[in-house]
PDB file of N, CA and C in Angstrom:
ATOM      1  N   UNK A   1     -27.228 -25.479 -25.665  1.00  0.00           N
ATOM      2  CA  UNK A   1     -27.493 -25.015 -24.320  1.00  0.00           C
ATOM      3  C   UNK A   1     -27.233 -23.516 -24.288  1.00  0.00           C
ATOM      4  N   UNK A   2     -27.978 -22.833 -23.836  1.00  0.00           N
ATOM      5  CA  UNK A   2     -28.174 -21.366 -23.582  1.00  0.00           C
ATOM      6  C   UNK A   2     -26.792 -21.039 -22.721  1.00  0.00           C
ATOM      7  N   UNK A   3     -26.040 -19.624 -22.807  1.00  0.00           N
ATOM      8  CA  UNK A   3     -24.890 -19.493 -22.037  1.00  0.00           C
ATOM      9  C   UNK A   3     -25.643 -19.569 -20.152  1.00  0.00           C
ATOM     10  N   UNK A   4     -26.522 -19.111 -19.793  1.00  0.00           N
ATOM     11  CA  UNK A   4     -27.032 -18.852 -18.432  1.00  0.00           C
ATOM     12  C   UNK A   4     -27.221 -20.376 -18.205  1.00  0.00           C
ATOM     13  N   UNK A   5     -27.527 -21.308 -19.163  1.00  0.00           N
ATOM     14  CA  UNK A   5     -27.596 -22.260 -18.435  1.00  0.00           C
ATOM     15  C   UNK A   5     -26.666 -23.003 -18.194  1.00  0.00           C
ATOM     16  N   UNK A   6     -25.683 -22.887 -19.208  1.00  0.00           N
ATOM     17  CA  UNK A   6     -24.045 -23.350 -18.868  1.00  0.00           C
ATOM     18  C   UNK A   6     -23.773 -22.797 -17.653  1.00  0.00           C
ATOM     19  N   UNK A   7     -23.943 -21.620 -16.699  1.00  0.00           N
ATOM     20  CA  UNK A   7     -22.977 -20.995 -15.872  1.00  0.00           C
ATOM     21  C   UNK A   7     -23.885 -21.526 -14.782  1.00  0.00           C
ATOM     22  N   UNK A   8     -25.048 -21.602 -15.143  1.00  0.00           N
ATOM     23  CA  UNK A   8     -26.260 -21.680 -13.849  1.00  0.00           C
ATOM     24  C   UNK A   8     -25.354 -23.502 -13.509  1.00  0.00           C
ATOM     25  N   UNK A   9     -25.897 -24.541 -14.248  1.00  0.00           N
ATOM     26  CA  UNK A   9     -25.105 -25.679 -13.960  1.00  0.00           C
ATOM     27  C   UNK A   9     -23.879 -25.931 -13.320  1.00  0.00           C
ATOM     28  N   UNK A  10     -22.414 -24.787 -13.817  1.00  0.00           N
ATOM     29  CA  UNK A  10     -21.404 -25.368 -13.281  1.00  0.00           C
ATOM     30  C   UNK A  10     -21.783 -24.542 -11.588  1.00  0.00           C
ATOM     31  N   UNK A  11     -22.385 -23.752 -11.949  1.00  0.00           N
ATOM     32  CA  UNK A  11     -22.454 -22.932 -10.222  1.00  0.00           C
ATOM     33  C   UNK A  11     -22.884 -23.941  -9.262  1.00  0.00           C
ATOM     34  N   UNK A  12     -23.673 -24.469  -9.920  1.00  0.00           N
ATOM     35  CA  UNK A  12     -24.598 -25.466  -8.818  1.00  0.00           C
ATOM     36  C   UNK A  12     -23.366 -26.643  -8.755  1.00  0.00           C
ATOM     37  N   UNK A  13     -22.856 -27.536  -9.498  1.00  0.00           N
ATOM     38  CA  UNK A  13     -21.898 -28.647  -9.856  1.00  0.00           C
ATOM     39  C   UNK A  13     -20.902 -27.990  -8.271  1.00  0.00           C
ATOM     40  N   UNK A  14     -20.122 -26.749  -8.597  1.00  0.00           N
ATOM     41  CA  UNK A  14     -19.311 -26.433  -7.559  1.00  0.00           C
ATOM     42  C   UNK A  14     -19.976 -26.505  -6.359  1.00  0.00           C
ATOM     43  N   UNK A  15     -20.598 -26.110  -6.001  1.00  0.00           N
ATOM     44  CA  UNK A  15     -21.862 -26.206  -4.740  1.00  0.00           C
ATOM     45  C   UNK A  15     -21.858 -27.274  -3.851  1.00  0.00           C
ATOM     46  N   UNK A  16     -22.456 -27.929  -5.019  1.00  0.00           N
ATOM     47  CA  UNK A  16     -22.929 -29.180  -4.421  1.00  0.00           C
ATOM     48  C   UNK A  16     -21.694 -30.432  -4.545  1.00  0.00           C
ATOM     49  N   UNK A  17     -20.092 -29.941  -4.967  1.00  0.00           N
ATOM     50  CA  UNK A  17     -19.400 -31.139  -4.911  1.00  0.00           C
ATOM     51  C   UNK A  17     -18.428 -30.590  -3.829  1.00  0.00           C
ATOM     52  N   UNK A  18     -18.060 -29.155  -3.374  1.00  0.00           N
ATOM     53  CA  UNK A  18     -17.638 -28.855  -2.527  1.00  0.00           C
ATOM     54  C   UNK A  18     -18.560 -28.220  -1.236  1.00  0.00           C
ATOM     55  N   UNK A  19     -19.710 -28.541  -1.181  1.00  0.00           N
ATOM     56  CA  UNK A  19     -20.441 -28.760   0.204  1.00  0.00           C
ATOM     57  C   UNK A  19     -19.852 -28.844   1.354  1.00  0.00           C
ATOM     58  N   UNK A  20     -18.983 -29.909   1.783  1.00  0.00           N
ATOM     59  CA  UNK A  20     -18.246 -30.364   2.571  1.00  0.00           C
ATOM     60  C   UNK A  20     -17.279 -29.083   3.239  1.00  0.00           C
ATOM     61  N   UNK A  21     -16.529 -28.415   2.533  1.00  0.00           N
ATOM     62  CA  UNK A  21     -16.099 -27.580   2.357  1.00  0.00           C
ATOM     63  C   UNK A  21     -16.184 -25.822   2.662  1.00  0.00           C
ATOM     64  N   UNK A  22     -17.845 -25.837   3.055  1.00  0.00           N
ATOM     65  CA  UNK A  22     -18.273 -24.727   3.682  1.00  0.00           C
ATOM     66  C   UNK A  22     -18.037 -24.172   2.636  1.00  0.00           C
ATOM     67  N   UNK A  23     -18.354 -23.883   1.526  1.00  0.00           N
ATOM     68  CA  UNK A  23     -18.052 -22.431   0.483  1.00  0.00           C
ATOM     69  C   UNK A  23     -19.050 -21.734   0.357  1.00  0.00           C
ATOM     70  N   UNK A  24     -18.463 -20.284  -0.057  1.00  0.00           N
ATOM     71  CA  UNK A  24     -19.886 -19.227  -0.161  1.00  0.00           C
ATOM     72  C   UNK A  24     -18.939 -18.487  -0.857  1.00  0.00           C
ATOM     73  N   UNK A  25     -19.790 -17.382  -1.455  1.00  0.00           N
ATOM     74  CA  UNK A  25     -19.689 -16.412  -2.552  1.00  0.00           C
ATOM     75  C   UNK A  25     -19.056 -17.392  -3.580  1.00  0.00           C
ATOM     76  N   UNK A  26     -20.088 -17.847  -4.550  1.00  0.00           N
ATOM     77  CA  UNK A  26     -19.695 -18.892  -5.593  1.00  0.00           C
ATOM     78  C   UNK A  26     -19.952 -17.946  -6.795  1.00  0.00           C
ATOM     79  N   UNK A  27     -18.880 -16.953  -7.664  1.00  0.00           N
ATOM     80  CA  UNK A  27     -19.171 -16.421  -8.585  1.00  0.00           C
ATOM     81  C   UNK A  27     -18.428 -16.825 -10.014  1.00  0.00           C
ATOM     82  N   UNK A  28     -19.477 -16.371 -10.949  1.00  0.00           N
ATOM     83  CA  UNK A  28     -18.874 -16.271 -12.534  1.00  0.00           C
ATOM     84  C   UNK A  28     -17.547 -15.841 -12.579  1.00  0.00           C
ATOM     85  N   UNK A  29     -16.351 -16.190 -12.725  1.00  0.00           N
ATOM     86  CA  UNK A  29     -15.469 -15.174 -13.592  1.00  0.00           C
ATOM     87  C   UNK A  29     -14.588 -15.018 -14.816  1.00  0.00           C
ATOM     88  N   UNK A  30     -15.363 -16.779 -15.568  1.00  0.00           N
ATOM     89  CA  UNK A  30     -15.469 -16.765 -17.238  1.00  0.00           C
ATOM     90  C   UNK A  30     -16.038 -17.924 -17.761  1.00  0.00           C
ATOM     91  N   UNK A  31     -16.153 -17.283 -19.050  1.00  0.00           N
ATOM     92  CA  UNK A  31     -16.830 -18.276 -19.837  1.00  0.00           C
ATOM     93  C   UNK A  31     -15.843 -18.673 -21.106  1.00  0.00           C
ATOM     94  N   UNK A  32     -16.244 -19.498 -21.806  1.00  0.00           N
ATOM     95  CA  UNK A  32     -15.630 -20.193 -22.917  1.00  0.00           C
ATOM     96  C   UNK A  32     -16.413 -20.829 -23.722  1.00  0.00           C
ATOM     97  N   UNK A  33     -16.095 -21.143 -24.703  1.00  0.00           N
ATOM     98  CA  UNK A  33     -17.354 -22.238 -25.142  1.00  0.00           C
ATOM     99  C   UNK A  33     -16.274 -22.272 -26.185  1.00  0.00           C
ATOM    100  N   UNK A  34     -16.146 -23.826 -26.520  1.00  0.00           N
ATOM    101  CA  UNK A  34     -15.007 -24.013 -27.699  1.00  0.00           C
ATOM    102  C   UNK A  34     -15.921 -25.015 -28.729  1.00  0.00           C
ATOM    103  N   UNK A  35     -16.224 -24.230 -29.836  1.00  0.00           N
ATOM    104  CA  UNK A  35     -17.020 -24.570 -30.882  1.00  0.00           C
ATOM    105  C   UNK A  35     -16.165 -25.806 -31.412  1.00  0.00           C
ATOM    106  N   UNK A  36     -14.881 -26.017 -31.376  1.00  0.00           N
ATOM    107  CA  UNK A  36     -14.621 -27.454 -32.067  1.00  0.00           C
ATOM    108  C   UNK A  36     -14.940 -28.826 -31.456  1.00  0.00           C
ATOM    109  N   UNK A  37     -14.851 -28.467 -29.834  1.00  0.00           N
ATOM    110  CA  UNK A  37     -15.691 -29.603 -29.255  1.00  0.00           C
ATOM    111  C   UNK A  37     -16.812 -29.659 -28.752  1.00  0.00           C
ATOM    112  N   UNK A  38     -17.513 -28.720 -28.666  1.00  0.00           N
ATOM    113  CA  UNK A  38     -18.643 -28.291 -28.490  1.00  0.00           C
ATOM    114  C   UNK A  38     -18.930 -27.794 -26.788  1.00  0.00           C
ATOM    115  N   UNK A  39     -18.367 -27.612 -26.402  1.00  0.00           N
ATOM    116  CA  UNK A  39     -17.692 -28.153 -24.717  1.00  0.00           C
ATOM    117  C   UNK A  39     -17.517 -26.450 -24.165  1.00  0.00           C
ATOM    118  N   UNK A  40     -18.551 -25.929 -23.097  1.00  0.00           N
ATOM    119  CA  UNK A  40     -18.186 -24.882 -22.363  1.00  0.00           C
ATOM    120  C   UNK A  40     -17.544 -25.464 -21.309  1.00  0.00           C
ATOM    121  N   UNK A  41     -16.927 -24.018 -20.920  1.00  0.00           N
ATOM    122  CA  UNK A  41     -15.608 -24.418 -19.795  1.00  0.00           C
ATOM    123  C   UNK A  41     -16.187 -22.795 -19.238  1.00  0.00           C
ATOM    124  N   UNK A  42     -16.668 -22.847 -17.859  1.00  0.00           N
ATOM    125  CA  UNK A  42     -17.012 -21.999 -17.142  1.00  0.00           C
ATOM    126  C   UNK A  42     -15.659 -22.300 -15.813  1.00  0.00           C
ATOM    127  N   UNK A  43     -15.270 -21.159 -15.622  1.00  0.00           N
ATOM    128  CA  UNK A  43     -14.670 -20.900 -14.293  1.00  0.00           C
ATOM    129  C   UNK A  43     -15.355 -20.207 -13.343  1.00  0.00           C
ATOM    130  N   UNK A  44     -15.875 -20.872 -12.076  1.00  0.00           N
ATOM    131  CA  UNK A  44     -15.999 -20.211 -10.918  1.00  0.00           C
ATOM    132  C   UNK A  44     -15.358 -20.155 -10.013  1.00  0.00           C
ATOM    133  N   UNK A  45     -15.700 -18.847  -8.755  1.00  0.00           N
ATOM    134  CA  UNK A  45     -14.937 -18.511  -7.966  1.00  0.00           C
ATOM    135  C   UNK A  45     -15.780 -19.148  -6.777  1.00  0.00           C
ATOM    136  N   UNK A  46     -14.496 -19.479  -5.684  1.00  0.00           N
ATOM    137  CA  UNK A  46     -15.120 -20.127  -4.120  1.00  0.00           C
ATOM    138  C   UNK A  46     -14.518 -19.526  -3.556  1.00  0.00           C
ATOM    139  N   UNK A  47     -14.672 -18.805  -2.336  1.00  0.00           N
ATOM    140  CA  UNK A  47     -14.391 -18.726  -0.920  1.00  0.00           C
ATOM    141  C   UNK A  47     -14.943 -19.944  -0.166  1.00  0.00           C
ATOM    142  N   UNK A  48     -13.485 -20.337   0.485  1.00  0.00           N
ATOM    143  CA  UNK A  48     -13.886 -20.918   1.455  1.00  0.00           C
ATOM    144  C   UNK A  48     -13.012 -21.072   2.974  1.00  0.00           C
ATOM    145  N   UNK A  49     -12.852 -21.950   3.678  1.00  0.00           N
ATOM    146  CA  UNK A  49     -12.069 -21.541   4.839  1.00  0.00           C
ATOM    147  C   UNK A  49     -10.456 -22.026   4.356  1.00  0.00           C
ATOM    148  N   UNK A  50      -9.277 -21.147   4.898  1.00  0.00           N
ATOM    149  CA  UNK A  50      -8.091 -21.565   4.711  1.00  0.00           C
ATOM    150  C   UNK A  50      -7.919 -23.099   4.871  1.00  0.00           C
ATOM    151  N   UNK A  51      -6.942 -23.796   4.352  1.00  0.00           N
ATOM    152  CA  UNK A  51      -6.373 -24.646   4.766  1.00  0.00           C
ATOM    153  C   UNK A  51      -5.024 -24.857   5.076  1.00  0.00           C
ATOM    154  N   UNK A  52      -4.856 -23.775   5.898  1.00  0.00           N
ATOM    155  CA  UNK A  52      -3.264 -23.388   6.426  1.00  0.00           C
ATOM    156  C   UNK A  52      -3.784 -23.408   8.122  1.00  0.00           C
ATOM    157  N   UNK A  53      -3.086 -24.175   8.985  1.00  0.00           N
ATOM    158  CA  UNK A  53      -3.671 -24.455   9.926  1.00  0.00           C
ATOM    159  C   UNK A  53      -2.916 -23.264  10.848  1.00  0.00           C
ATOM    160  N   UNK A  54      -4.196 -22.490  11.523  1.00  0.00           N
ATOM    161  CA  UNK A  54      -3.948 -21.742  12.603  1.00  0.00           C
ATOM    162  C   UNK A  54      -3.708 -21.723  14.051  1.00  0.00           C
ATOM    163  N   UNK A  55      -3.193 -22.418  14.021  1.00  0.00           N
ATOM    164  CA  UNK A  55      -2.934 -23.356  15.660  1.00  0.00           C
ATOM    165  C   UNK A  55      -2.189 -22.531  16.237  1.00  0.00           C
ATOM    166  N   UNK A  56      -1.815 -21.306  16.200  1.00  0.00           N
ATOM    167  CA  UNK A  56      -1.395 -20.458  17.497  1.00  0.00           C
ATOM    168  C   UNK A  56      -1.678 -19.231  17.183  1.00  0.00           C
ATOM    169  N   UNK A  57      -1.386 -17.940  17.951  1.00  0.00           N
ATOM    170  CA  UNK A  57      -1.600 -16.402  18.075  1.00  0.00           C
ATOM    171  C   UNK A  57      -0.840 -16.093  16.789  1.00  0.00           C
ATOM    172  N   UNK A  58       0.327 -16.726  16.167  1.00  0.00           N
ATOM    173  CA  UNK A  58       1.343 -16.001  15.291  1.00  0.00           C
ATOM    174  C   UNK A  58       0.866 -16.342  13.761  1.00  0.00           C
ATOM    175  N   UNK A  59       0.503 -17.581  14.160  1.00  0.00           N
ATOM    176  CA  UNK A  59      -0.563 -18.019  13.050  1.00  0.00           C
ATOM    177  C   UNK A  59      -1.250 -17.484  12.310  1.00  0.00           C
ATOM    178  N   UNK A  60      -2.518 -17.451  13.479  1.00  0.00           N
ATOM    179  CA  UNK A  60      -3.600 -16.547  13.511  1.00  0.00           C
ATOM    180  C   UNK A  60      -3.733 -15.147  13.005  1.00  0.00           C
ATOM    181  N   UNK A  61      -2.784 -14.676  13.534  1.00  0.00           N
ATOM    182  CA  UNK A  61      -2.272 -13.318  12.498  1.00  0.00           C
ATOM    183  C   UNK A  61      -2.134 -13.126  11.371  1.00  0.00           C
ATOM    184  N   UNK A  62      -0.980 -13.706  11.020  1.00  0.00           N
ATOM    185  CA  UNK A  62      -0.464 -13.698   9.436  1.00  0.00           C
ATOM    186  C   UNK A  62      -1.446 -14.396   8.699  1.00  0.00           C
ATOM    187  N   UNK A  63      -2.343 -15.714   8.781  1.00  0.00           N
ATOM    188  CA  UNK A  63      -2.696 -16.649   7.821  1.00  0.00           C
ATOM    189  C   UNK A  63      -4.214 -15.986   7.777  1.00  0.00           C
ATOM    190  N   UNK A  64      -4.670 -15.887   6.611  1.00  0.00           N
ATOM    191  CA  UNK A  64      -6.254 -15.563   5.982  1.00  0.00           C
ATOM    192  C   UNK A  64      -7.023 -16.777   6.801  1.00  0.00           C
ATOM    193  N   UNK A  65      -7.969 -16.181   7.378  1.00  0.00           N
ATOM    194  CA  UNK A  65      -9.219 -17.358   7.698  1.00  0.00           C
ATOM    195  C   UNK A  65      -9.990 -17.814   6.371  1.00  0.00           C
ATOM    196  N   UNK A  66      -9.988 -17.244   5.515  1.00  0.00           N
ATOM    197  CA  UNK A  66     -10.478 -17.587   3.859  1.00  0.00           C
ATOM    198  C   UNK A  66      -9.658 -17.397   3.614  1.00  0.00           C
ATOM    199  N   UNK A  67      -9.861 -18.270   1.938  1.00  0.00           N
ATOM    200  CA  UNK A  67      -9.064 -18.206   0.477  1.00  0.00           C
ATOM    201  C   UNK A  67     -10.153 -17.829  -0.401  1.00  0.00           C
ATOM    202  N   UNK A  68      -9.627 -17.692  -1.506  1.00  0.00           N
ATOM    203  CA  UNK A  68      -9.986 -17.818  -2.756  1.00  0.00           C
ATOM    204  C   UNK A  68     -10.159 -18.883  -3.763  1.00  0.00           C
ATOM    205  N   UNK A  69     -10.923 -19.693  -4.272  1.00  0.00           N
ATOM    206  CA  UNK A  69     -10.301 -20.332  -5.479  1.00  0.00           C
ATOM    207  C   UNK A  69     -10.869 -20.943  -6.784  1.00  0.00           C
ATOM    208  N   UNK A  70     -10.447 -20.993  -7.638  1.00  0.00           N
ATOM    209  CA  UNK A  70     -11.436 -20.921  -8.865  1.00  0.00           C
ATOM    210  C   UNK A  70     -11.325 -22.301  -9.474  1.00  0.00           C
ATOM    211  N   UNK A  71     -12.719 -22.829  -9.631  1.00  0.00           N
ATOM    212  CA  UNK A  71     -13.211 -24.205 -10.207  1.00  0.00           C
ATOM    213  C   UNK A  71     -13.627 -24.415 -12.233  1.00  0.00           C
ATOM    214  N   UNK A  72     -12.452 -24.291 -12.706  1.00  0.00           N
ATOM    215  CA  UNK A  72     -13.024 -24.735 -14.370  1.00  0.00           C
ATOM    216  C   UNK A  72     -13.715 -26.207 -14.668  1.00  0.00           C
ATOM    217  N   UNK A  73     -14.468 -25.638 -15.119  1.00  0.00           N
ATOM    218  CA  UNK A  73     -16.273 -26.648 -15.291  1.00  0.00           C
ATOM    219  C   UNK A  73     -16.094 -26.728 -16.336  1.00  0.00           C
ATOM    220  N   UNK A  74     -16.077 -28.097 -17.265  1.00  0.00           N
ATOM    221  CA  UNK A  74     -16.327 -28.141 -18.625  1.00  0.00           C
ATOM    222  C   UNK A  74     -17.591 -28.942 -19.039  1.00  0.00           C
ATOM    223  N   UNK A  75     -18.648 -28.788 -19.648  1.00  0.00           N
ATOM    224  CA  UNK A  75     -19.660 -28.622 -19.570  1.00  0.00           C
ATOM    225  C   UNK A  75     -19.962 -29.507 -21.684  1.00  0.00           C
ATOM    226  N   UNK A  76     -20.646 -30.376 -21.787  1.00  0.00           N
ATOM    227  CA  UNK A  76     -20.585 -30.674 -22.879  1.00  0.00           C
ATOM    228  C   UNK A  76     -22.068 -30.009 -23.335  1.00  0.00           C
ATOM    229  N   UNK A  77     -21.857 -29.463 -24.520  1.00  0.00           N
ATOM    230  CA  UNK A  77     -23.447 -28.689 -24.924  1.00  0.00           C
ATOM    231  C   UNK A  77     -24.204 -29.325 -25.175  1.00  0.00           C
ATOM    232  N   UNK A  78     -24.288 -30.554 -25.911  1.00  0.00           N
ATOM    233  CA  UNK A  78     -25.127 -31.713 -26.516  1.00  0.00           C
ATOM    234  C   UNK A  78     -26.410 -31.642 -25.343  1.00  0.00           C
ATOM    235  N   UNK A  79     -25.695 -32.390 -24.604  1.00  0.00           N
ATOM    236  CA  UNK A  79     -26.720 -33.125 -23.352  1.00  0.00           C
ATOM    237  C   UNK A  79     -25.951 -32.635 -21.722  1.00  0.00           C
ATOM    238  N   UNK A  80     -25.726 -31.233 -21.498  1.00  0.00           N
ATOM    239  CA  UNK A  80     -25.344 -30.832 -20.614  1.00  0.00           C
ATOM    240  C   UNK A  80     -24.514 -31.701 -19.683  1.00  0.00           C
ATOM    241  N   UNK A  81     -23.561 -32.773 -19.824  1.00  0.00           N
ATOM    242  CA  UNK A  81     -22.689 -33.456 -19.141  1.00  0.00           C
ATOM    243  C   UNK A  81     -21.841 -33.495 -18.562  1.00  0.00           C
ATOM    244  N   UNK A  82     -21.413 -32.834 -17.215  1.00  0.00           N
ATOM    245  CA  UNK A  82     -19.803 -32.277 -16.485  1.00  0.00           C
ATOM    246  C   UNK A  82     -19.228 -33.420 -17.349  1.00  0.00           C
ATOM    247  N   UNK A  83     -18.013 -32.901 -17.684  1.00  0.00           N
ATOM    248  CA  UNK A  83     -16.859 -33.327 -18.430  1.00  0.00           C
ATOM    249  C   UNK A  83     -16.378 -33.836 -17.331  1.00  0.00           C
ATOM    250  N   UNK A  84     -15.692 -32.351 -16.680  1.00  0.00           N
ATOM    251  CA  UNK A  84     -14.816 -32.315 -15.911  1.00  0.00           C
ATOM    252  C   UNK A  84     -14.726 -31.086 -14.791  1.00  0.00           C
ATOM    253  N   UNK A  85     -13.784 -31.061 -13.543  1.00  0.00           N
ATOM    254  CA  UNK A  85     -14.280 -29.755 -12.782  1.00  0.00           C
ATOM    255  C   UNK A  85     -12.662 -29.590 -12.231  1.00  0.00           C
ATOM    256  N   UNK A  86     -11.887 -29.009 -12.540  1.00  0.00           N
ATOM    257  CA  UNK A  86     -10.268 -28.608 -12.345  1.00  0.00           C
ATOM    258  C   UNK A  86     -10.057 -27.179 -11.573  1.00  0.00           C
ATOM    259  N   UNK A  87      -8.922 -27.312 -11.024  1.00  0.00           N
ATOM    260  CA  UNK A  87      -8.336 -25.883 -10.023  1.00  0.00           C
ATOM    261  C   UNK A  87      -7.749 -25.589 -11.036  1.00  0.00           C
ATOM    262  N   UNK A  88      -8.242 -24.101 -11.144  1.00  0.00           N
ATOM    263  CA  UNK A  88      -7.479 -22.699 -12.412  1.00  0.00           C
ATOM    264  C   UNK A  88      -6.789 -22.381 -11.205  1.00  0.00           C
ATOM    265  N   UNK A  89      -5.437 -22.148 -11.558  1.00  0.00           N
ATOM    266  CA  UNK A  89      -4.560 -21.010 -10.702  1.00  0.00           C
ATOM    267  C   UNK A  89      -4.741 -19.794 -11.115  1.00  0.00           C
ATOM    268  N   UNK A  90      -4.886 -18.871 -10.434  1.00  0.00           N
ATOM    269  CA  UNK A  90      -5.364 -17.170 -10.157  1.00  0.00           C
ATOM    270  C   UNK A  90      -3.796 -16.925 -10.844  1.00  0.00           C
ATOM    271  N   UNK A  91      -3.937 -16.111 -12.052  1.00  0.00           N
ATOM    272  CA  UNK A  91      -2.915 -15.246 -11.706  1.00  0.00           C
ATOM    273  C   UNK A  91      -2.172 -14.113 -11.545  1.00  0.00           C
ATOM    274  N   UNK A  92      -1.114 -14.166 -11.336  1.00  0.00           N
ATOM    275  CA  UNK A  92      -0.891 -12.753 -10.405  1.00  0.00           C
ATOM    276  C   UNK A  92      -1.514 -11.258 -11.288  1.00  0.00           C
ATOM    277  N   UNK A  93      -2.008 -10.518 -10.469  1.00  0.00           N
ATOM    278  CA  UNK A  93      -1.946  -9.001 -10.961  1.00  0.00           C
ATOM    279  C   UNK A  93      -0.891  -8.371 -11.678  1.00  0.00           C
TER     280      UNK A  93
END
């Protein structure tokens, strides 16, 4: 499988399994491909709405109306097969 089509797949996979979810800006921000199992592992990025509930003015303030968060896609090369789709923790700067 071509690398664009590894990334094109897990983009869509995130998409369409967090739908529900309202997400947008769904970007690349790595690739992998581990030649002993043959198996890419793409991480993408989601914005989507917090899930820290804003139920008052003090709330509302402090808490992000978005997050961030990144989806690792493992991707089998053979016959393009989600493995699997896991939360990468961001980490710190």
């Amino acid at each position: 499988m071509d690398v664009k089509v590894a990334v094109s797949t897990a983009k869509e996979q995130v998409k369409e399994l967090f739908s529900a979810d309202n997400v947008s800006n769904v970007t690349l921000e790595e690739i992998n491909f581990a030649e002993s199992d043959e198996v890419w592992e793409i991480t993408v990025g989601i914005t989507r709405p917090s899930a820290i509930p804003r139920n008052n003015s003090l709330a509302a303030l402090v808490t992000p109306e978005f997050e961030r968060a990144y989806k690792v896609v493992r991707i089998r090369d053979s016959d393009q097969r989600i493995l699997s789709v896991t939360n990468r923790v961001a980490q710190a700067a």
